[in-house]
Protein backbone atom coordinates (compact mmCIF):
# COMPACT_ATOMS: atom_id res chain seq x y z
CA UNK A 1 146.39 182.26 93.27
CA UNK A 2 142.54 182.08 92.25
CA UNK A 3 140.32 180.92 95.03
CA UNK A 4 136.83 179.11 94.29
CA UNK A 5 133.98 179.09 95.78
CA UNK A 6 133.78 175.38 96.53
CA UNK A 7 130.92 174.22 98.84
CA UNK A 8 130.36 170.91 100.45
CA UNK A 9 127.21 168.84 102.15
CA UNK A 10 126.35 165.54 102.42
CA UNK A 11 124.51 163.54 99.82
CA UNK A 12 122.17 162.32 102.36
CA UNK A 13 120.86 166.05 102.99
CA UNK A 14 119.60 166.73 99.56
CA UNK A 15 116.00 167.30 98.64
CA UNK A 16 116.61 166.21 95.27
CA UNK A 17 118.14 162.90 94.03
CA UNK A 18 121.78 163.39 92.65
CA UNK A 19 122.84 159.45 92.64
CA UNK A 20 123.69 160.06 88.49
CA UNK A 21 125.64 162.96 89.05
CA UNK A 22 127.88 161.16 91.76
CA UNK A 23 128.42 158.24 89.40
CA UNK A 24 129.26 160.43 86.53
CA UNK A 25 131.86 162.04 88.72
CA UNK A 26 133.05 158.56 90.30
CA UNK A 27 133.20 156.92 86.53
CA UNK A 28 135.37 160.34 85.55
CA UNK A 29 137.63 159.88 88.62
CA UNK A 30 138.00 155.99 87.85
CA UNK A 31 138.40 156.15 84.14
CA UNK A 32 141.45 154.00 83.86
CA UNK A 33 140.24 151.03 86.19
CA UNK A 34 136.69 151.24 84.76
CA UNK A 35 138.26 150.93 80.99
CA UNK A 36 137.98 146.88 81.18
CA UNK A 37 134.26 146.87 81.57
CA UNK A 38 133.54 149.73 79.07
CA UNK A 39 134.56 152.64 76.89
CA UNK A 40 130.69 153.58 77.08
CA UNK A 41 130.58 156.97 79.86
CA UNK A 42 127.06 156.56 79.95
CA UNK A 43 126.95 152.93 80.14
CA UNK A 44 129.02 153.17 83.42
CA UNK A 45 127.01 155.85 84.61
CA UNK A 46 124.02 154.30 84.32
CA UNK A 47 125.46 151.22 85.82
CA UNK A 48 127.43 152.50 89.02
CA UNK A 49 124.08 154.90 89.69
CA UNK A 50 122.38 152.13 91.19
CA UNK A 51 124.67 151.05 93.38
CA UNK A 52 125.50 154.43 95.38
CA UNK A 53 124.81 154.46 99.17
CA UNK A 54 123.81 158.13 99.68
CA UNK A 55 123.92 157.70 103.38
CA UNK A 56 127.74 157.73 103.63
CA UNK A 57 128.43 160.02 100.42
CA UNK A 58 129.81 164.28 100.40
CA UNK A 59 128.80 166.20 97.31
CA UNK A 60 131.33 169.42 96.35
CA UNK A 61 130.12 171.61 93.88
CA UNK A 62 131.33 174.80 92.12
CA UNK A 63 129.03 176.88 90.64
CA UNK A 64 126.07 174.79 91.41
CA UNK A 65 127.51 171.97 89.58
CA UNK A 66 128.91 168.50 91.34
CA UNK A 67 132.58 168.57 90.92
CA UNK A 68 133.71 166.49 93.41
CA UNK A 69 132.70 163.42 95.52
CA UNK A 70 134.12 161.39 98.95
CA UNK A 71 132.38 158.65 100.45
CA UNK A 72 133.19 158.23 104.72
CA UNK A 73 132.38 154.70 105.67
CA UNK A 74 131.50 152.61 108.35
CA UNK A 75 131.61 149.14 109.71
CA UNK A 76 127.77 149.23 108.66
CA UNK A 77 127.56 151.27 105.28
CA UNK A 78 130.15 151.46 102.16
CA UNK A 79 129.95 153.33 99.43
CA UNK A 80 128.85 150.97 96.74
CA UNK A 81 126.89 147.71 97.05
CA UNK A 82 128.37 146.01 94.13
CA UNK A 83 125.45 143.96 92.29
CA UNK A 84 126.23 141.15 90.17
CA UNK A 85 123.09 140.96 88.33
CA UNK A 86 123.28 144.85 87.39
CA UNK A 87 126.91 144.74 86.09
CA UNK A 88 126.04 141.60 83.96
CA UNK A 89 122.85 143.18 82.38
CA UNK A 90 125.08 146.07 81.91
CA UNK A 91 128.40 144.61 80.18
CA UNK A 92 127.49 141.24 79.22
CA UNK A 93 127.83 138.06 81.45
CA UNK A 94 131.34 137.57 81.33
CA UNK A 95 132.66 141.01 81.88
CA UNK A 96 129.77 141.64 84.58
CA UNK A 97 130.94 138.36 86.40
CA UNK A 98 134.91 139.36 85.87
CA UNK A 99 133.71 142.93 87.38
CA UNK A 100 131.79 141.21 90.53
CA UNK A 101 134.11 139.06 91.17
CA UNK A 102 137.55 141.77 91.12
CA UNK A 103 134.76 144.87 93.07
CA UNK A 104 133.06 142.38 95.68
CA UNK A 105 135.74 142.37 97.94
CA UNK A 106 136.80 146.00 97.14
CA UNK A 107 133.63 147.48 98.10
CA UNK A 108 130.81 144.59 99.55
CA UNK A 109 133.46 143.08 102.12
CA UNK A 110 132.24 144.56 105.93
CA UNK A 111 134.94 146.88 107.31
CA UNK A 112 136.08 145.42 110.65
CA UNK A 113 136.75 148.62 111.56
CA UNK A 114 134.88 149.68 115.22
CA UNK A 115 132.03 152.25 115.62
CA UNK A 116 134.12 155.14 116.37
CA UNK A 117 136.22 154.64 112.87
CA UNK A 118 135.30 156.66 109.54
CA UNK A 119 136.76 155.23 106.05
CA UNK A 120 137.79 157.49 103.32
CA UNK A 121 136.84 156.16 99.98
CA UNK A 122 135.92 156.87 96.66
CA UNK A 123 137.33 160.04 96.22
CA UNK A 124 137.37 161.96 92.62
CA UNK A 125 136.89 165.11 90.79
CA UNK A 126 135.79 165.73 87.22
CA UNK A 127 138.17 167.10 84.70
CA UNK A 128 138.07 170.31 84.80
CA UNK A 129 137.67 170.61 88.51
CA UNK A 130 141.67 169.36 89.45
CA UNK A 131 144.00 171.15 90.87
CA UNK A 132 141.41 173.59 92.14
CA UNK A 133 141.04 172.06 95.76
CA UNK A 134 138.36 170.27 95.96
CA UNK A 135 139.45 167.20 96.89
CA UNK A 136 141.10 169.46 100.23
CA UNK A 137 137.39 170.48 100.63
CA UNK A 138 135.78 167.69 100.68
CA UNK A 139 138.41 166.16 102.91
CA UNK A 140 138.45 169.48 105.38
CA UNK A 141 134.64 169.06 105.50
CA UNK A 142 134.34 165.62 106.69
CA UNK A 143 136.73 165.98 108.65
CA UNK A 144 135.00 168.69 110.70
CA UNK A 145 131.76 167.53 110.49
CA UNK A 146 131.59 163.73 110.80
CA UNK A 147 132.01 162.02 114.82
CA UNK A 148 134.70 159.72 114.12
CA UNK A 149 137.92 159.37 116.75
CA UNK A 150 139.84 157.40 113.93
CA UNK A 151 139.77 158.07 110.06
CA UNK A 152 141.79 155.48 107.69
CA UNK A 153 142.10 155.66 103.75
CA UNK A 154 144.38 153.80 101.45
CA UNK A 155 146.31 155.55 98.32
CA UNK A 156 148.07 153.58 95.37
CA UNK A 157 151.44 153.92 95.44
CA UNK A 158 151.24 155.74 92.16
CA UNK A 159 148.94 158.47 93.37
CA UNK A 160 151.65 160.90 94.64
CA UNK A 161 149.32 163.69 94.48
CA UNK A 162 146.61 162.21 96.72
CA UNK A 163 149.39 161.16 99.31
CA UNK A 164 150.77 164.18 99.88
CA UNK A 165 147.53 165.61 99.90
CA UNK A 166 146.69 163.26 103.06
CA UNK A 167 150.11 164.23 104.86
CA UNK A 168 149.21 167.87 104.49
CA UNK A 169 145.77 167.24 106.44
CA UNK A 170 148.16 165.36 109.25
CA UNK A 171 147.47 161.54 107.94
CA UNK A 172 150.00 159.12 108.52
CA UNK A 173 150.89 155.75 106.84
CA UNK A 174 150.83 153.02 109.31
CA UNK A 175 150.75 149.54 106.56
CA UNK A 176 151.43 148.88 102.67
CA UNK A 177 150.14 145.76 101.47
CA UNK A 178 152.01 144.47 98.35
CA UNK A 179 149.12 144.31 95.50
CA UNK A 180 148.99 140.96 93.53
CA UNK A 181 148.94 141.28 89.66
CA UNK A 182 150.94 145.03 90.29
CA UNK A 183 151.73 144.85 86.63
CA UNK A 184 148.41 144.70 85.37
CA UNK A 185 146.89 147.15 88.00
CA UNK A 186 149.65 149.64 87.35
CA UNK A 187 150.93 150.23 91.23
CA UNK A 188 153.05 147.92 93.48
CA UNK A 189 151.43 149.01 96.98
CA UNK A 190 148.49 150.20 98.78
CA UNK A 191 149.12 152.69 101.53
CA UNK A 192 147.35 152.65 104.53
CA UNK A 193 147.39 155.72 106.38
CA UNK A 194 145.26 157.28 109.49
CA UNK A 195 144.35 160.29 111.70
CA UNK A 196 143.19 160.37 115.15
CA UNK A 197 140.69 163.06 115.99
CA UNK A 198 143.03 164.64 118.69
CA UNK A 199 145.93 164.97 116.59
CA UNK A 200 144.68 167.67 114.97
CA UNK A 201 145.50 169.70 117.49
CA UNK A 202 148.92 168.71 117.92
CA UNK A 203 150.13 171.73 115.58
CA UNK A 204 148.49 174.65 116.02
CA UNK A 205 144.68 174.11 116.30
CA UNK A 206 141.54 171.87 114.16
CA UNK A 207 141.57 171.99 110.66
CA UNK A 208 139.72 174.67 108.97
């Protein structure tokens, strides 16, 4: 099997701003749910680049270009600060207020997580870049590098690939939350799952 050279930092470490790269990748990785505010790429881009935080956001590139981006929250910094004015001046007053109003409480809401608790969000490749492991590296990173005892995520139902993915790395699913209008969203359940810091440990050493 063909190994890449995948390398991961943190957004925040950059000398160079990279915000339109990240939302290119994010509007990639989101295609399907973005399709209701736009068709436009670059509209979305443009949109969903001002409303990055690069404090809490991991870059992965292959061959010096971004192919992959995670975001690790806290109960003081998510990944997106959804704006209302922006995504009305972007797509129109009605779909910009139908898009604050369904993202607010996705991504604006403060996690009542505590201190020592890191959220996995946000997470998406480009294209071309699936099925190479980048999404393991980016997940493998953080979790070496960040200082959090407790990491949670949540996974669609639907996204078999991504849940496996998060039992591999020793996450396990502790809630699922039945998801109103399932038929419209295209999933029935979120999946909450989690990994303590010292479980990691528990077979056969930290991740590496």
């Amino acid at each position: 099997m063909k190994r890449y050279e995948i390398s991961v930092r943190p957004m925040r470490e950059l000398k160079h701003d990279v915000s339109r790269e990240v939302a290119a990748v994010f509007v990639d990785g989101y295609e399907k749910d973005l399709a209701f505010l736009s068709n436009n790429r670059e509209k979305l881009v443009e949109a969903f680049q001002k409303m990055i935080s690069p404090d809490v956001f991991f870059i992965a590139t292959l061959e010096d270009e971004i192919v992959g981006i995670l975001a690790c929250s806290n109960n003081k910094n998510r990944a997106l600060t959804i704006d209302k004015t922006i995504l009305r001046n972007s797509f129109g007053y009605v779909k910009g207020s139908m898009a604050y109003h369904f993202m607010k409480d996705e991504f604006n809401k403060k996690l009542s997580y505590q201190d020592e608790t890191g959220y996995i969000e946000c997470v998406a490749t480009t294209v071309k870049a699936r099925s190479k492991g980048v999404s393991t590296a980016l997940m493998r990173y953080v979790l070496a590098n960040e200082n959090y005892y407790r990491y949670i995520l949540e996974v669609v139902d639907t996204n078999e690939v991504a849940y496996r993915l998060y039992k591999k790395l020793g996450f396990t699913e502790f809630e699922r939350k039945k998801e109103r209008f399932s038929k419209m969203k295209g999933f029935k359940h979120r999946i909450y799952m989690e990994l303590c810091v010292y479980t990691r440990y528990k077979f056969g050493g930290p991740l590496q």
